[in-house]
Each structure stands twice: as structure tokens, then as C-alpha cells.
Protein backbone atom coordinates (compact mmCIF):
# COMPACT_ATOMS: atom_id res chain seq x y z
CA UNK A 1 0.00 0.00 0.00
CA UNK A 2 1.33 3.59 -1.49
CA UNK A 3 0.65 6.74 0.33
CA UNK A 4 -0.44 9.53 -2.50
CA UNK A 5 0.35 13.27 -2.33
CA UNK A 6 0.84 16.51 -3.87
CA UNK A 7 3.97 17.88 -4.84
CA UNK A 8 3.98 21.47 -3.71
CA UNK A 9 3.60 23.11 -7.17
CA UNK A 10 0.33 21.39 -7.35
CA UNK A 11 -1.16 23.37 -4.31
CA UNK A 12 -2.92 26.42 -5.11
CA UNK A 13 -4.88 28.05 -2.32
CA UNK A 14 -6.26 25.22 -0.28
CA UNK A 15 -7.65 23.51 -4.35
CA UNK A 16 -6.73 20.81 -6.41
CA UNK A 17 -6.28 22.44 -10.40
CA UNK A 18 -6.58 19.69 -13.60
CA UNK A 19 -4.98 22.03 -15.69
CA UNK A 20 -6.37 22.07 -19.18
CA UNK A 21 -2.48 20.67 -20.47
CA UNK A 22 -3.49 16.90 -18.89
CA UNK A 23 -7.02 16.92 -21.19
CA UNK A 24 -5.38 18.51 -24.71
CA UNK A 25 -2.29 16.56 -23.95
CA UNK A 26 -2.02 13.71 -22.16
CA UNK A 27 -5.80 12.00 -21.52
CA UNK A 28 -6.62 11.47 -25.89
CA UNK A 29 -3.55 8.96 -25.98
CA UNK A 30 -3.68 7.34 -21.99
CA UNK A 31 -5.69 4.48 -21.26
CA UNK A 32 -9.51 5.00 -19.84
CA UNK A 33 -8.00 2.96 -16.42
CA UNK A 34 -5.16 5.08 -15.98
CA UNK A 35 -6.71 7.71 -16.61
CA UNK A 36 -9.50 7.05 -13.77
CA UNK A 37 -6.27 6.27 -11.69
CA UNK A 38 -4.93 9.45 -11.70
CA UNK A 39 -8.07 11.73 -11.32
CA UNK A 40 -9.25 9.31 -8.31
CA UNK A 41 -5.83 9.40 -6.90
CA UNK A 42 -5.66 13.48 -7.54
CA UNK A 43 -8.86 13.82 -5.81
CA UNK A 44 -7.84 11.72 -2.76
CA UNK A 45 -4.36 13.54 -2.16
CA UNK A 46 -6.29 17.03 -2.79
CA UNK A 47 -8.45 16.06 -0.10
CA UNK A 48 -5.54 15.39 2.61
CA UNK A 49 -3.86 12.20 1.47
CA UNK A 50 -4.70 9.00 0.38
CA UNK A 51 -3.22 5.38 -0.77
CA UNK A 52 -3.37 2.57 -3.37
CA UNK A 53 -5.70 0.29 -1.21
CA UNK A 54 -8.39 3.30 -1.04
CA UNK A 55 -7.78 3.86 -4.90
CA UNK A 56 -8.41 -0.05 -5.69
CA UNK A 57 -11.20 -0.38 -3.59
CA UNK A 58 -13.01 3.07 -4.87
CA UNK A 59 -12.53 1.61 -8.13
CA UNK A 60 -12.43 -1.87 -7.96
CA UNK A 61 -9.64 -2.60 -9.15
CA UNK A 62 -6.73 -4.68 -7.69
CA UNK A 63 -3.42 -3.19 -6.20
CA UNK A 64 -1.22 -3.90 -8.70
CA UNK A 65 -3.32 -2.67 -11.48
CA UNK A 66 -3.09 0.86 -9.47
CA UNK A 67 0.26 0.78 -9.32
CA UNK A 68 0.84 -0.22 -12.87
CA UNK A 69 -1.39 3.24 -13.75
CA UNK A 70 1.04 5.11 -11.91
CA UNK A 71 4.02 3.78 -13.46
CA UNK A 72 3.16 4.61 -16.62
CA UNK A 73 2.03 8.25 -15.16
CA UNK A 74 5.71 7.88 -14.09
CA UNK A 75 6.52 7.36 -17.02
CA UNK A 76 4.83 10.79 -18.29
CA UNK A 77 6.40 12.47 -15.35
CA UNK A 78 2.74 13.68 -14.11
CA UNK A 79 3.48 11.38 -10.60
CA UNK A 80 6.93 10.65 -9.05
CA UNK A 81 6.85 7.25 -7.62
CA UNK A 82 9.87 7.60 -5.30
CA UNK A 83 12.64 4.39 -4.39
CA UNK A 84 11.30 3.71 -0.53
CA UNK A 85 9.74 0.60 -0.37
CA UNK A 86 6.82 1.16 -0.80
CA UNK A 87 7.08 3.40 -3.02
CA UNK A 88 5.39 7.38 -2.45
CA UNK A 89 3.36 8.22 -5.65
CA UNK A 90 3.82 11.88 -5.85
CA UNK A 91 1.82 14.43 -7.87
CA UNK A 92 3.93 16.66 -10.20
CA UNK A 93 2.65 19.75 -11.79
CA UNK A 94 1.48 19.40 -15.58
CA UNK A 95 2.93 22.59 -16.59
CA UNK A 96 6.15 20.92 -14.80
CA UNK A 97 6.13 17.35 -15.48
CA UNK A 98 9.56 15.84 -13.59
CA UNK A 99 11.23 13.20 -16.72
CA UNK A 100 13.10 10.22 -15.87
CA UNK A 101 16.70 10.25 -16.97
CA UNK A 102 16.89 6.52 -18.61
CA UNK A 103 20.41 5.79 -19.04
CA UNK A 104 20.54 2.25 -21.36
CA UNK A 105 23.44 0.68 -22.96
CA UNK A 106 24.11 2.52 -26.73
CA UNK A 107 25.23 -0.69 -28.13
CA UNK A 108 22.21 -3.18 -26.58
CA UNK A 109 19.52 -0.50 -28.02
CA UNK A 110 21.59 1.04 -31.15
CA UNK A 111 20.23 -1.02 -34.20
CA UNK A 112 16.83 -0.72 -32.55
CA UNK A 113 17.25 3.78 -32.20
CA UNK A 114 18.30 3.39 -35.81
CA UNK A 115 14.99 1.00 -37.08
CA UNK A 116 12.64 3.49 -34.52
CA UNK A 117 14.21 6.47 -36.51
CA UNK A 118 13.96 5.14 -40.09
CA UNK A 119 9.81 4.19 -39.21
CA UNK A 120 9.55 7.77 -38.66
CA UNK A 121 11.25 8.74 -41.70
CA UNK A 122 11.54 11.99 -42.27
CA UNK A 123 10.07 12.97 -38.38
CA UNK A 124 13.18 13.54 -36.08
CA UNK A 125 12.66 11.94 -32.82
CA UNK A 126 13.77 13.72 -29.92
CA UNK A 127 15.78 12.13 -26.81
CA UNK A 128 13.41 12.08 -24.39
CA UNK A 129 11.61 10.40 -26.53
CA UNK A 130 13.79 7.16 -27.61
CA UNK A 131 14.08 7.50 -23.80
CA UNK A 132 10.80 6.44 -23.12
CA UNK A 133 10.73 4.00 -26.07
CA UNK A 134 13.61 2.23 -24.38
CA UNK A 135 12.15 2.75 -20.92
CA UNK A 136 8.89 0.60 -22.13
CA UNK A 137 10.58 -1.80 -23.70
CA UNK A 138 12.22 -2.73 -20.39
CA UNK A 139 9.11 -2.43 -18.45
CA UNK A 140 7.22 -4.75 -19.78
CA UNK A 141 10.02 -6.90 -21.64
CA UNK A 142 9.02 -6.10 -25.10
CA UNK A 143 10.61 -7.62 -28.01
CA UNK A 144 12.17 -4.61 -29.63
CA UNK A 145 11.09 -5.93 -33.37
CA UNK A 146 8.08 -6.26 -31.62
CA UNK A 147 7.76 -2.55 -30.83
CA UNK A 148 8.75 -1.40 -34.27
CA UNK A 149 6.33 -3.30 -35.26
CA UNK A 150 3.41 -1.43 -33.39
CA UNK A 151 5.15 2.17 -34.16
CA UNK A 152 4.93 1.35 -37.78
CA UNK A 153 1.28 0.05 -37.60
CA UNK A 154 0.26 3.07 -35.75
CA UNK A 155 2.03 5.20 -38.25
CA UNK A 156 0.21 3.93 -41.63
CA UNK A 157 -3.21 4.85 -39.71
CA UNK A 158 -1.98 8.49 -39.35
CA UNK A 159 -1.25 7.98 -35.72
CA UNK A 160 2.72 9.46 -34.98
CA UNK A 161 2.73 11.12 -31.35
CA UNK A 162 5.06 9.41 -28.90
CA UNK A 163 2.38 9.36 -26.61
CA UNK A 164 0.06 7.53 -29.01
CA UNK A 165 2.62 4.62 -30.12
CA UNK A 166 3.24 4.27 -26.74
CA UNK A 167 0.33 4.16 -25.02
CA UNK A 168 -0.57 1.32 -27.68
CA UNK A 169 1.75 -0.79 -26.82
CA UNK A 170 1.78 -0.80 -23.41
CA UNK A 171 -2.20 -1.58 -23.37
CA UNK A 172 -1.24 -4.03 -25.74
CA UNK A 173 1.70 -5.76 -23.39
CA UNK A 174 -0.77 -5.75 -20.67
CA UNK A 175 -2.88 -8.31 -22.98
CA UNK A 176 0.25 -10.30 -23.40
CA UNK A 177 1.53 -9.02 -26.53
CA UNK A 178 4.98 -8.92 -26.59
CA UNK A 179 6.55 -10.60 -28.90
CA UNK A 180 6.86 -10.15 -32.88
CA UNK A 181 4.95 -12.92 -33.88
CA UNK A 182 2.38 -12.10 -31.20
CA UNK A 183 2.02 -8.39 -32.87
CA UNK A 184 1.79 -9.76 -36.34
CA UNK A 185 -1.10 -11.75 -34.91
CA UNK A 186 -2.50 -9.39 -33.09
CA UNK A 187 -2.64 -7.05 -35.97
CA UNK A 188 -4.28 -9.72 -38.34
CA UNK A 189 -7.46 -10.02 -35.59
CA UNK A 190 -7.57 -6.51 -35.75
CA UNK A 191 -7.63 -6.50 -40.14
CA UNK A 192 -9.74 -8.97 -39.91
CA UNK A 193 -12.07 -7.68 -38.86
CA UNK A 194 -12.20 -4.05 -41.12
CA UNK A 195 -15.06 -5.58 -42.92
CA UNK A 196 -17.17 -6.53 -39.54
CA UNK A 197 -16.21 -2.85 -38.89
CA UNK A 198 -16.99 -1.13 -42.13
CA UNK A 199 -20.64 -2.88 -41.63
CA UNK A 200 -20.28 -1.56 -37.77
CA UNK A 201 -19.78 1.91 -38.97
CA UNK A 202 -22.90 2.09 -41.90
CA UNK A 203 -25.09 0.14 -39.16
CA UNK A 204 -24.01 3.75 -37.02
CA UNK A 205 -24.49 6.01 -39.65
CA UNK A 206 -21.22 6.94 -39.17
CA UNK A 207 -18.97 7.16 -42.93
CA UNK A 208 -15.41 8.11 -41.61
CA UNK A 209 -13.03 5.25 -41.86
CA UNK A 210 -12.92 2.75 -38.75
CA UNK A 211 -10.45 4.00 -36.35
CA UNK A 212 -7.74 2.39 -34.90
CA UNK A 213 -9.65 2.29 -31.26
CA UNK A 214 -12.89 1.35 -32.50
CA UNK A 215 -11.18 -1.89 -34.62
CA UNK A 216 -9.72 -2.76 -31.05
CA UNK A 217 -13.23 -2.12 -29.61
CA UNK A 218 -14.88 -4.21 -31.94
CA UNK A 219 -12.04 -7.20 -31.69
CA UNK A 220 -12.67 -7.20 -27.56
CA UNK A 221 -16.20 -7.68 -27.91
CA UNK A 222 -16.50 -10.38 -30.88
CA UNK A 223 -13.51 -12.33 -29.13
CA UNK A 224 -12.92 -11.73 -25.27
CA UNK A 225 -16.80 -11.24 -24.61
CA UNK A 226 -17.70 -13.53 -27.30
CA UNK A 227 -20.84 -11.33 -28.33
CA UNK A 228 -21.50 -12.70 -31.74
CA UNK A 229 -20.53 -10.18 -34.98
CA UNK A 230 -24.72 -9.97 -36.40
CA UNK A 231 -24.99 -9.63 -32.44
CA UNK A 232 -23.35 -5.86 -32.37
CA UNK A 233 -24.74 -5.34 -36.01
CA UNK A 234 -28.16 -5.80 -34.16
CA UNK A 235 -27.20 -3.35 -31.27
CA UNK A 236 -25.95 -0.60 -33.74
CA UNK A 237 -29.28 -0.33 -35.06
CA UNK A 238 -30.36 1.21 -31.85
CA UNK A 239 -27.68 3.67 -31.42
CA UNK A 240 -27.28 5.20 -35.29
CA UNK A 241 -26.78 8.59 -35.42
CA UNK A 242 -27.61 8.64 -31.43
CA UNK A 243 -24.13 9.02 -30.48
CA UNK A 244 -21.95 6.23 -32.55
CA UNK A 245 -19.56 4.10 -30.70
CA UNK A 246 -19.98 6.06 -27.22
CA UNK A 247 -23.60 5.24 -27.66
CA UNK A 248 -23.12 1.55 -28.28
CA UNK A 249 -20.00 0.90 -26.01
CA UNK A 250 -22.59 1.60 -23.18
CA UNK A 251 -25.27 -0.69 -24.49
CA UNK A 252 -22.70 -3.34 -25.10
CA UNK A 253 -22.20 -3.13 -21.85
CA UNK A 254 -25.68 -3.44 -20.80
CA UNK A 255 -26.11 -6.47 -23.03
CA UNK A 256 -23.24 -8.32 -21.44
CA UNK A 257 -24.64 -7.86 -17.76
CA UNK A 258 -27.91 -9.09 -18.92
CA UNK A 259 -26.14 -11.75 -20.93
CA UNK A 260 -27.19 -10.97 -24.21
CA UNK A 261 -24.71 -12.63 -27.20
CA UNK A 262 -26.77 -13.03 -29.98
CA UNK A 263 -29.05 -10.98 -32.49
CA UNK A 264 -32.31 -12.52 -31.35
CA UNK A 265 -30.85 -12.06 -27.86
CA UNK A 266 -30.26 -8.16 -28.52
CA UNK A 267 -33.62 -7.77 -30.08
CA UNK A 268 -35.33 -8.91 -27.51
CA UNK A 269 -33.56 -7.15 -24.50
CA UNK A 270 -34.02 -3.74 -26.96
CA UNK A 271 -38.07 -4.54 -27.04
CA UNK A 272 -38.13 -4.97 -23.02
CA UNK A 273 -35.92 -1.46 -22.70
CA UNK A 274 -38.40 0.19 -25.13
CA UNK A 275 -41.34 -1.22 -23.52
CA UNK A 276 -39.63 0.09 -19.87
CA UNK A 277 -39.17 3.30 -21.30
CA UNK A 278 -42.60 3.79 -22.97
CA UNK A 279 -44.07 2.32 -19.57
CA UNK A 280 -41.75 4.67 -17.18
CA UNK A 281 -43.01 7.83 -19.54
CA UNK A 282 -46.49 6.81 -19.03
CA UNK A 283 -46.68 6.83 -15.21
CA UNK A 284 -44.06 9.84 -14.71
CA UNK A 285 -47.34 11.71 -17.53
CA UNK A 286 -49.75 10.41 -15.19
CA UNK A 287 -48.11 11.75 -12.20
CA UNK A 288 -48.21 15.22 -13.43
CA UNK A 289 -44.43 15.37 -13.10
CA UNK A 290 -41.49 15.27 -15.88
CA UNK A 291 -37.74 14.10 -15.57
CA UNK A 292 -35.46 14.85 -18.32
CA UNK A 293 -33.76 11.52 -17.98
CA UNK A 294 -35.68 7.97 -17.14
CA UNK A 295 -33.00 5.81 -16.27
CA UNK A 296 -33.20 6.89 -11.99
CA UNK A 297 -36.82 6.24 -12.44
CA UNK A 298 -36.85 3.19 -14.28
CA UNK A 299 -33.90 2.00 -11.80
CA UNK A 300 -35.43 2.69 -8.78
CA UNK A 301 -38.82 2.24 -9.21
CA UNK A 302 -40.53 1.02 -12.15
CA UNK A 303 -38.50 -2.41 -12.38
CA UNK A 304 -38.87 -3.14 -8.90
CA UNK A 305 -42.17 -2.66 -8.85
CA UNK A 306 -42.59 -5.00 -11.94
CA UNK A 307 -40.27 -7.06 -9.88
CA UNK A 308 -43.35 -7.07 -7.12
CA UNK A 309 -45.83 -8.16 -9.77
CA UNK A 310 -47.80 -5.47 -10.61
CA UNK A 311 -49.12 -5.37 -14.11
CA UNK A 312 -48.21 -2.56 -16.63
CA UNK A 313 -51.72 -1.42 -16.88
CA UNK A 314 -51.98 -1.12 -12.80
CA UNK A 315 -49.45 1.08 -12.45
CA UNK A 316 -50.21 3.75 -14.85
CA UNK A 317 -54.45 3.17 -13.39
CA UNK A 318 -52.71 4.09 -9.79
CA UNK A 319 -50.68 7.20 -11.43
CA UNK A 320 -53.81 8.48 -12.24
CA UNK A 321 -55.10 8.07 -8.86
CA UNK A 322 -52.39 9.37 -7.72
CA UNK A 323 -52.61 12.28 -9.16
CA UNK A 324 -55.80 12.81 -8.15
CA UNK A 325 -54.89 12.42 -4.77
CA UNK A 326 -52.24 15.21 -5.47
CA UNK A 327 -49.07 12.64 -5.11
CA UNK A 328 -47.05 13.88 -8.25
CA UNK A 329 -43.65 11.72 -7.83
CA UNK A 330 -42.85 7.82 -8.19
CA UNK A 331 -41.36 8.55 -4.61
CA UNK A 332 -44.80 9.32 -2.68
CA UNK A 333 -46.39 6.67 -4.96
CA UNK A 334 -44.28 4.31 -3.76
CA UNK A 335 -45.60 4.40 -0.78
CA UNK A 336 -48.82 3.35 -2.19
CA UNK A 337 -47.28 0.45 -4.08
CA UNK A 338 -45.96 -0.85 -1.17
CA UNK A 339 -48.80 -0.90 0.41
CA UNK A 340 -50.96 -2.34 -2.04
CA UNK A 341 -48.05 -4.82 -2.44
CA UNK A 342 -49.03 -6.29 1.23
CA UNK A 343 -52.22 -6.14 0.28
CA UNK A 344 -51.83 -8.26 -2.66
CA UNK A 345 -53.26 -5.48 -5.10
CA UNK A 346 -51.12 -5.91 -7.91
CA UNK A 347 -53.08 -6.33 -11.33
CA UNK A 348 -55.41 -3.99 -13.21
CA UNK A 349 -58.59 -5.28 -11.96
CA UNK A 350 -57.75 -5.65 -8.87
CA UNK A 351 -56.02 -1.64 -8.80
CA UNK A 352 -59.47 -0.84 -10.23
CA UNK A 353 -61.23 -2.46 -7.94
CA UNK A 354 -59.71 -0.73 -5.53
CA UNK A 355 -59.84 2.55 -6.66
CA UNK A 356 -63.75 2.29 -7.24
CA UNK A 357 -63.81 1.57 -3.65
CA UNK A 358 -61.72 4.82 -2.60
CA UNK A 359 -63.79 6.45 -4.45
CA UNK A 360 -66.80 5.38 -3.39
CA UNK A 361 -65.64 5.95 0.42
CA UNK A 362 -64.36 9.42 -0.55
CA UNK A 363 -67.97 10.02 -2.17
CA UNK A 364 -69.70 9.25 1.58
CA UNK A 365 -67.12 11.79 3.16
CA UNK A 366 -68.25 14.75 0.49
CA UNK A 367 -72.06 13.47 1.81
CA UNK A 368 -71.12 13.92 5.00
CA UNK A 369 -69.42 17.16 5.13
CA UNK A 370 -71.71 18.91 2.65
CA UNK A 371 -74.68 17.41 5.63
CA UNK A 372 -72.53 19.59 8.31
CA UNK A 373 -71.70 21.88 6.18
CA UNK A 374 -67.79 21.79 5.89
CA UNK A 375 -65.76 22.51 3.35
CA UNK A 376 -65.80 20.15 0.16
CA UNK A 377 -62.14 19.44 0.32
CA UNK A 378 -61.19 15.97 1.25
CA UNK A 379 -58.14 15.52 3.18
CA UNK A 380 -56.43 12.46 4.76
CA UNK A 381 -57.52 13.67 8.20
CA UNK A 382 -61.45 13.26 7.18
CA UNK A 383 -60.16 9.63 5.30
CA UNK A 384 -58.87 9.07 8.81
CA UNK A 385 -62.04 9.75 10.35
CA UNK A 386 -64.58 8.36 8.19
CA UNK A 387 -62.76 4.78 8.48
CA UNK A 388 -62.49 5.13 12.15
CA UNK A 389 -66.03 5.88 11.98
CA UNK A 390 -67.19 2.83 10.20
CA UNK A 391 -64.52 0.31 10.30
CA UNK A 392 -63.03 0.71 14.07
CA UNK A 393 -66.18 1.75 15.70
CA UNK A 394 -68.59 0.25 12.98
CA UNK A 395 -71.24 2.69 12.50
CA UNK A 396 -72.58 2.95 9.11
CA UNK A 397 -72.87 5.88 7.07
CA UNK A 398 -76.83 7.04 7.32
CA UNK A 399 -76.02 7.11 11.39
CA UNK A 400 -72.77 9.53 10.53
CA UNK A 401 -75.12 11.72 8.13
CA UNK A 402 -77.35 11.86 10.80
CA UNK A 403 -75.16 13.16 13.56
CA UNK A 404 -73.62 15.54 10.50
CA UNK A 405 -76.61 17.32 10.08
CA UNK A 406 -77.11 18.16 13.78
CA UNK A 407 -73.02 19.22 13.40
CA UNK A 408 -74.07 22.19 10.91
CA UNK A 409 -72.64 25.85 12.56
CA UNK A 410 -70.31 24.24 14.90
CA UNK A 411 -66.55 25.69 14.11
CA UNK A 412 -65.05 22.04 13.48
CA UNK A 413 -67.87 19.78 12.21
CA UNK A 414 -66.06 16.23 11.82
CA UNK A 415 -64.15 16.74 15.24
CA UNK A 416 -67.85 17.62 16.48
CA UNK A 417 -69.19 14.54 14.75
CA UNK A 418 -66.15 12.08 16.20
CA UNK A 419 -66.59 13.19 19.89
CA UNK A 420 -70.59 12.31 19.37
CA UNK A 421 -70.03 9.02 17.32
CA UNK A 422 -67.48 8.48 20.46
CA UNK A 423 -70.38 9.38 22.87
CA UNK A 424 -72.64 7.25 20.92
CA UNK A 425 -70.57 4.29 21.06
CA UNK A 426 -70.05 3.94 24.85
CA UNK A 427 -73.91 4.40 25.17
CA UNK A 428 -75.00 1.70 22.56
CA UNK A 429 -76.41 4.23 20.24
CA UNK A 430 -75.81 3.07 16.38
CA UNK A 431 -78.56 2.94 14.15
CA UNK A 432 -79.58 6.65 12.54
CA UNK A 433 -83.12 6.45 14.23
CA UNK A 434 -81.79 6.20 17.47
CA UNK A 435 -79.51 9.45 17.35
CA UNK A 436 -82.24 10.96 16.12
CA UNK A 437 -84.26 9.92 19.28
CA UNK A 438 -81.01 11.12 20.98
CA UNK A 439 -80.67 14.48 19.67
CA UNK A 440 -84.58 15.15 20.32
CA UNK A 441 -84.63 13.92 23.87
CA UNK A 442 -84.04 15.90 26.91
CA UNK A 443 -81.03 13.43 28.01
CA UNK A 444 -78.87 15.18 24.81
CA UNK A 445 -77.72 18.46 26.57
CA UNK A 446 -76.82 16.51 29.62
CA UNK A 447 -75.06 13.44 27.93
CA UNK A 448 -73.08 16.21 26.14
CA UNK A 449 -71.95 17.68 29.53
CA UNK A 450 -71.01 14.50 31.04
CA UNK A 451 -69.32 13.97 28.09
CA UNK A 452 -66.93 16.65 27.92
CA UNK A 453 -66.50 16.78 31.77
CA UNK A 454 -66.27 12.81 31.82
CA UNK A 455 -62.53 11.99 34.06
CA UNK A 456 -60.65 8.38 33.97
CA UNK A 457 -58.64 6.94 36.55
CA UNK A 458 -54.76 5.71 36.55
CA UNK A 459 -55.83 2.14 36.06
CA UNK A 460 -57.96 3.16 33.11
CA UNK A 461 -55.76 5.22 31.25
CA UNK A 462 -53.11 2.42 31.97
CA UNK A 463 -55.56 0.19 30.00
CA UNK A 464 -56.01 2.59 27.37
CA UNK A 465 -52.15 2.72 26.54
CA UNK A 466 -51.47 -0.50 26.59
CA UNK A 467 -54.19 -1.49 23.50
CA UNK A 468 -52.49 1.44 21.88
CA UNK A 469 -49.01 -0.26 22.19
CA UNK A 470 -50.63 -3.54 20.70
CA UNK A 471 -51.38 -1.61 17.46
CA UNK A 472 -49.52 -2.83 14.49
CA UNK A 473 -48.89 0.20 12.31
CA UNK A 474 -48.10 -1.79 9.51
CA UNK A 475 -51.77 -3.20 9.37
CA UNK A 476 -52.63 0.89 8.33
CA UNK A 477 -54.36 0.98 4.58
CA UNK A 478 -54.19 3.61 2.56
């Protein structure tokens, strides 16, 4: 395990600077891993200090393969990796970057400078440069013929920065290329293939000539992740002229997690993620609401609530009631579908069913408050109410209307009509004749009284508490 820090040109005023030098320069020709290597590692030793282990683990990634990114950033002179065992990876300034001196034996590396030099032709290669030629070729025990081999391949497609060649070829001794014969073969997979990539290209829309990456691209899917070739055909369909190979390097992706290698395969995952899509857009319209982006709403909540069972048709029915009930996010409807979920209230008819019967209860609270003249607006307090009214206490709803009408010109009507529905129910009064009798009779004013003044003892309230604590508030509906 390395410790990480800055070197102290790269403090500036208590910030960490990526100087625009490391994107124009040195990220177009570095490989994606290193790259996340040094911008994780930056961002650790910014923030006070760091090591290896935390780099791995943030990017899961083993030790060595850390350490490997920082050699070649050694190599660049963007980190210092210095000789204590183990070794400090320092962070050099990009404006300043800190070049190893490579001393190497003329005569063991002469006919080798003179082959480099006569690949570029005409292109004079500096020192520093050979340098790190040399300095790779050691690392990783490249075959020398073996690297001219990749400089001159990387020169025919146009491609003649150091940086380039190099970075090449040390992605491509990480495979286990290192040898001539290895090159040669490696470079007859990637020719191979031009006419696989050609097709790639007009399946994208795209009519530039296949670059060097995307051949590479193209040869680690068909052979390391063994997606057939009519397989990424069928993909590019869905990404042409919707981003080219960025596009389809992320559904490739996808396809391999969901383990799809073949063309039927692809098609069918494609129909699913359009169907997702077209389903997620559906609900979020129902809700009211709008997201720019789908994927955190399909992630987090439409596929797990397919995952509960719930039908396609039921969940855009219970968006709508949603709405209506002024929830206008998948989060608050969640809380519905989990509910409904322990309920076992998962398909369309059986949502329906159960929204004909909120309705129908939330039609008997408008009766009652328009009776005691309330306000018209329904609110989960009066929900509350009404099914303590008739499901706890079990009155039915003509007895309610009946106490609602004698609740008209009091200044809280439904609290007035739960403290007489409570009165009612210790004195056995529950059909609407009899609190009719009740509100007639001369006992009314005086029941009222006793109500209101009515006192319980220790032992009672004691009683009263403990059903409370029996209550399971997971057995609450909606």
C-alpha cells in the first residue's frame, strides 16, 4: 500500500487544479484505467492524502493494477513514484512534469534507435523520446522488433505522437503481446475484422473510416466477450446517429450484464428497454411530473415494482389516482405500491377495484361534510375519520349523516361529529333512528356535559395505553 500526495507546485490556495495541459495533452492517448487512476488518486491527495488500497477499492480494481497506472504516469512524469519501499506516488505539476533520466546501454539499443528512426522517416525523434521507447521496452520486456512493429502500424493509420505509439503498446503488453509474432497476430485479428467494422460503422451512420480504437473495440467484444458479430450489427441499429460508438460501447455493456450474445438475444432485450421506457413515460405523464432523464426512475422504481408483480396497466391506473390524490412523484407513490403490495393489489382489476372503492368511500365523506356543512375538500384527516367511523367503531354511514346534520354551525364539524359518534358508542347508540331519538330527547344536553366533563382513573388510562401499544402500524391501509 502507497501513500499519494501533492507535490507542492500542485497546491494552489487550499484547491486541487486539472490544468487544461493533462485533457489537450495527455488523456486522448492514456488508457480509460489510468486515466480514472490518476483523477481518483488526484482527488484523494487534494483532499488530505490518500493510498493505493483506497484507490483499488473506490474503483475496484486490484493493487497492482493501481500501481501499474502510476508507473506509466511515471513514465509521463505527471506522478513521481519515489525508491522507498513502498514506493510514495507523488503528484507533479502538468505545466512541470519531472522526466526520468533513462540511461541504457548505446550498443544493446543502437540497431533498434536506428529501425525506430527510419519508421519515422523523415520525423526527427527527440531524446526524451527514444528514452521512453527504451524505458517501455524494459518495463514490460518487449521484443524490440516487436515494438517497431506497433510504431509502424500506428504510423500507416496516421497515428505518430510518442504518446500515441506508446500508449498502444503498453495496453497491448498488458494483454500479453509482446513478442513479434504475437504483434503480427495481433494485428491480423484486428484487419480482420475491417469488414465486420466497415458494416459496424454504416449500421451507425457513421462514414469516416474505422479508427484504430474502435477496430480494437470491436475485436474485444466479438472475441474476449464472445458477443457474436450480427450480435453488435443488431445493437448498432439502436444507437445510429444517437451518439456512434460512445452510444453503443454503453449498451454493449448493458447487453453483457444481462447476458445478451446473440441478435435474437439483442432484439429482444431492446423490445423490453423500449417497452420500460414507454411504460416509465407513461406513469411519470400520469403523475403530473417530468424528468429529463428515465434511467433513476426506471432503476429505482418502475422495475422493482414489476419485480413485485404489478401489471403494466396497474401502475399507470394508480398514477392516475395518484394524481388525483395530489401525489405527483414515483417517490410518494411508492408508498402506495408498497402498500398495495401487502395487500396483494397488484393487477389492473384488482387496482381498479380498488380505486372504485376509494372512491366510493371518498364520495360518503363529500355526503357527510356537505350534511354539516364543511368545506368540500377531502383531506387524509377526514379519510382518517370516516374509516375510524365505520370500520373501528362500525357505524354505518346514514347514522354519521345523521349526527352531521345536527353538526351544521359548529366551528369544526367532523371533530364535532367524532366526539358524538365516540359518545354514541359507549352508550349503545348506532342505528340513525336512534340518534335521532337522541338528539330530540331531553337526556342530549346533559349526555353532552357528562361527556366533555367525563374523568378516567390511573388504572384506566393504563388500560387505554397498553391497546395502543398492541397496534400494528403496519396493518394501516391507505
Amino acid at each position: 500500500m502507497s501513500e499519494i500526495k501533492l507535490g507542492g507546485e500542485y497546491v494552489r490556495e487550499g484547491h486541487t487544479e486539472l490544468d487544461n495541459l493533462f485533457l489537450s495533452r495527455y488523456l486522448p492517448d492514456a488508457d480509460g484505467t489510468d486515466v480514472k487512476v490518476y483523477l481518483y488518486g488526484l482527488y484523494l491527495a487534494a483532499g488530505g492524502g490518500g493510498d493505493t488500497q483506497k484507490i483499488a477499492l473506490g474503483l475496484r480494481l486490484t493493487e497492482e493494477r493501481v500501481m501499474d497506472a502510476f508507473a506509466y504516469w511515471d513514465e509521463q512524469g505527471l506522478v513521481t513514484l519515489t525508491a522507498s519501499a513502498p514506493p510514495v506516488v507523488i503528484y507533479n505539476s502538468v505545466k512541470a512534469p519531472v522526466i526520468k533520466e533513462v540511461r541504457y546501454n548505446a550498443r544493446e539499443y543502437s540497431e533498434f534507435v536506428d529501425e525506430l528512426r527510419r519508421v519515422f522517416g523523415c520525423r526527427e525523434l527527440p531524446v526524451g523520446d527514444i528514452v521512453r521507447y527504451v524505458e517501455l521496452i524494459r518495463r514490460y520486456k518487449i521484443d524490440p522488433n516487436a515494438m517497431l512493429l506497433i510504431a509502424g502500424y500506428c504510423i500507416e493509420r496516421g497515428k505518430t505522437s510518442t504518446p500515441y505509439v506508446l500508449s498502444v503498446a503498453s495496453n497491448w503488453a498488458k494483454e500479453g503481446v509482446l513478442t513479434e509474432a504475437q504483434v503480427n497476430s495481433k494485428i491480423g485479428e484486428l484487419e480482420s475484422g475491417s469488414e465486420g467494422m466497415h458494416a459496424l460503422y454504416r449500421a451507425l451512420g457513421m462514414k469516416s473510416e474505422p479508427s484504430f480504437e474502435d477496430k480494437n473495440t470491436y475485436l474485444y467484444w466479438t472475441k474476449e466477450c464472445s458477443f457474436l458479430p450480427d450480435a453488435v450489427l443488431e445493437a448498432a441499429k439502436y444507437c445510429k446517429n444517437k451518439g456512434g460508438m460512445r452510444k453503443l460501447r454503453k449498451l454493449m455493456e448493458e447487453l453483457r450484464g444481462a447476458g445478451a450474445f446473440t441478435a435474437k438475444e439483442v432484439a429482444e432485450y431492446q423490445k423490453k428497454r423500449e417497452e420500460l421506457f414507454s411504460l416509465a413515460a407513461e406513469i411519470v405523464q400520469n403523475l403530473g411530473a417530468y424528468y429529463p432523464s428515465l434511467d433513476a426512475v426506471i432503476e429505482t422504481y418502475v422495475s422493482p415494482w414489476l419485480q413485485y408483480g404489478f401489471e403494466p396497466e396497474a401502475l399507470k391506473e394508480l398514477a392516475r389516482f395518484c394524481l388525483r390524490r395530489n401525489v405527483k412523484t414515483p417517490e410518494n407513490m411508492n408508498v402506495y405500491v408498497e402498500k398495495l403490495y401487502k395487500l396483494g393489489v397488484v393487477t389492473a382489476k384488482s387496482i381498479d377495484s380498488y380505486i372504485k372503492q376509494q372512491a366510493a368511500f371518498d364520495r360518503d365523506i363529500r355526503a357527510i361534510k356537505e350534511a354539516s356543512g364543511a368545506e368540500p375538500m377531502i383531506s387524509s384527516r377526514d379519510r382518517d375519520f370516516y374509516r375510524t367511523f365505520t370500520e373501528n367503531w362500525g357505524f354505518d354511514l346514514d347514522t354519521v349523516l345523521a349526527v352531521a346534520r345536527h353538526a351544521r354551525g359548529t366551528p369544526f364539524p367532523m371533530s364535532y361529529i367524532n366526539k358524538m359518534l365516540l359518545l354514541f358508542k359507549e352508550n349503545g347508540i348506532s342505528s340513525p333512528e336512534a340518534a335521532e331519538a337522541f338528539f330530540t330527547s331531553d337526556r342530549s344536553k346533559t349526555s353532552k356535559e357528562k361527556f366533555v366533563k367525563q374523568e378516567y382513573s390511573e388504572e384506566e388510562l393504563a388500560g387505554v395505553f397498553r391497546s395502543l401499544d398492541e397496534l400494528n402500524p403496519d396493518d394501516e391501509e391507505i
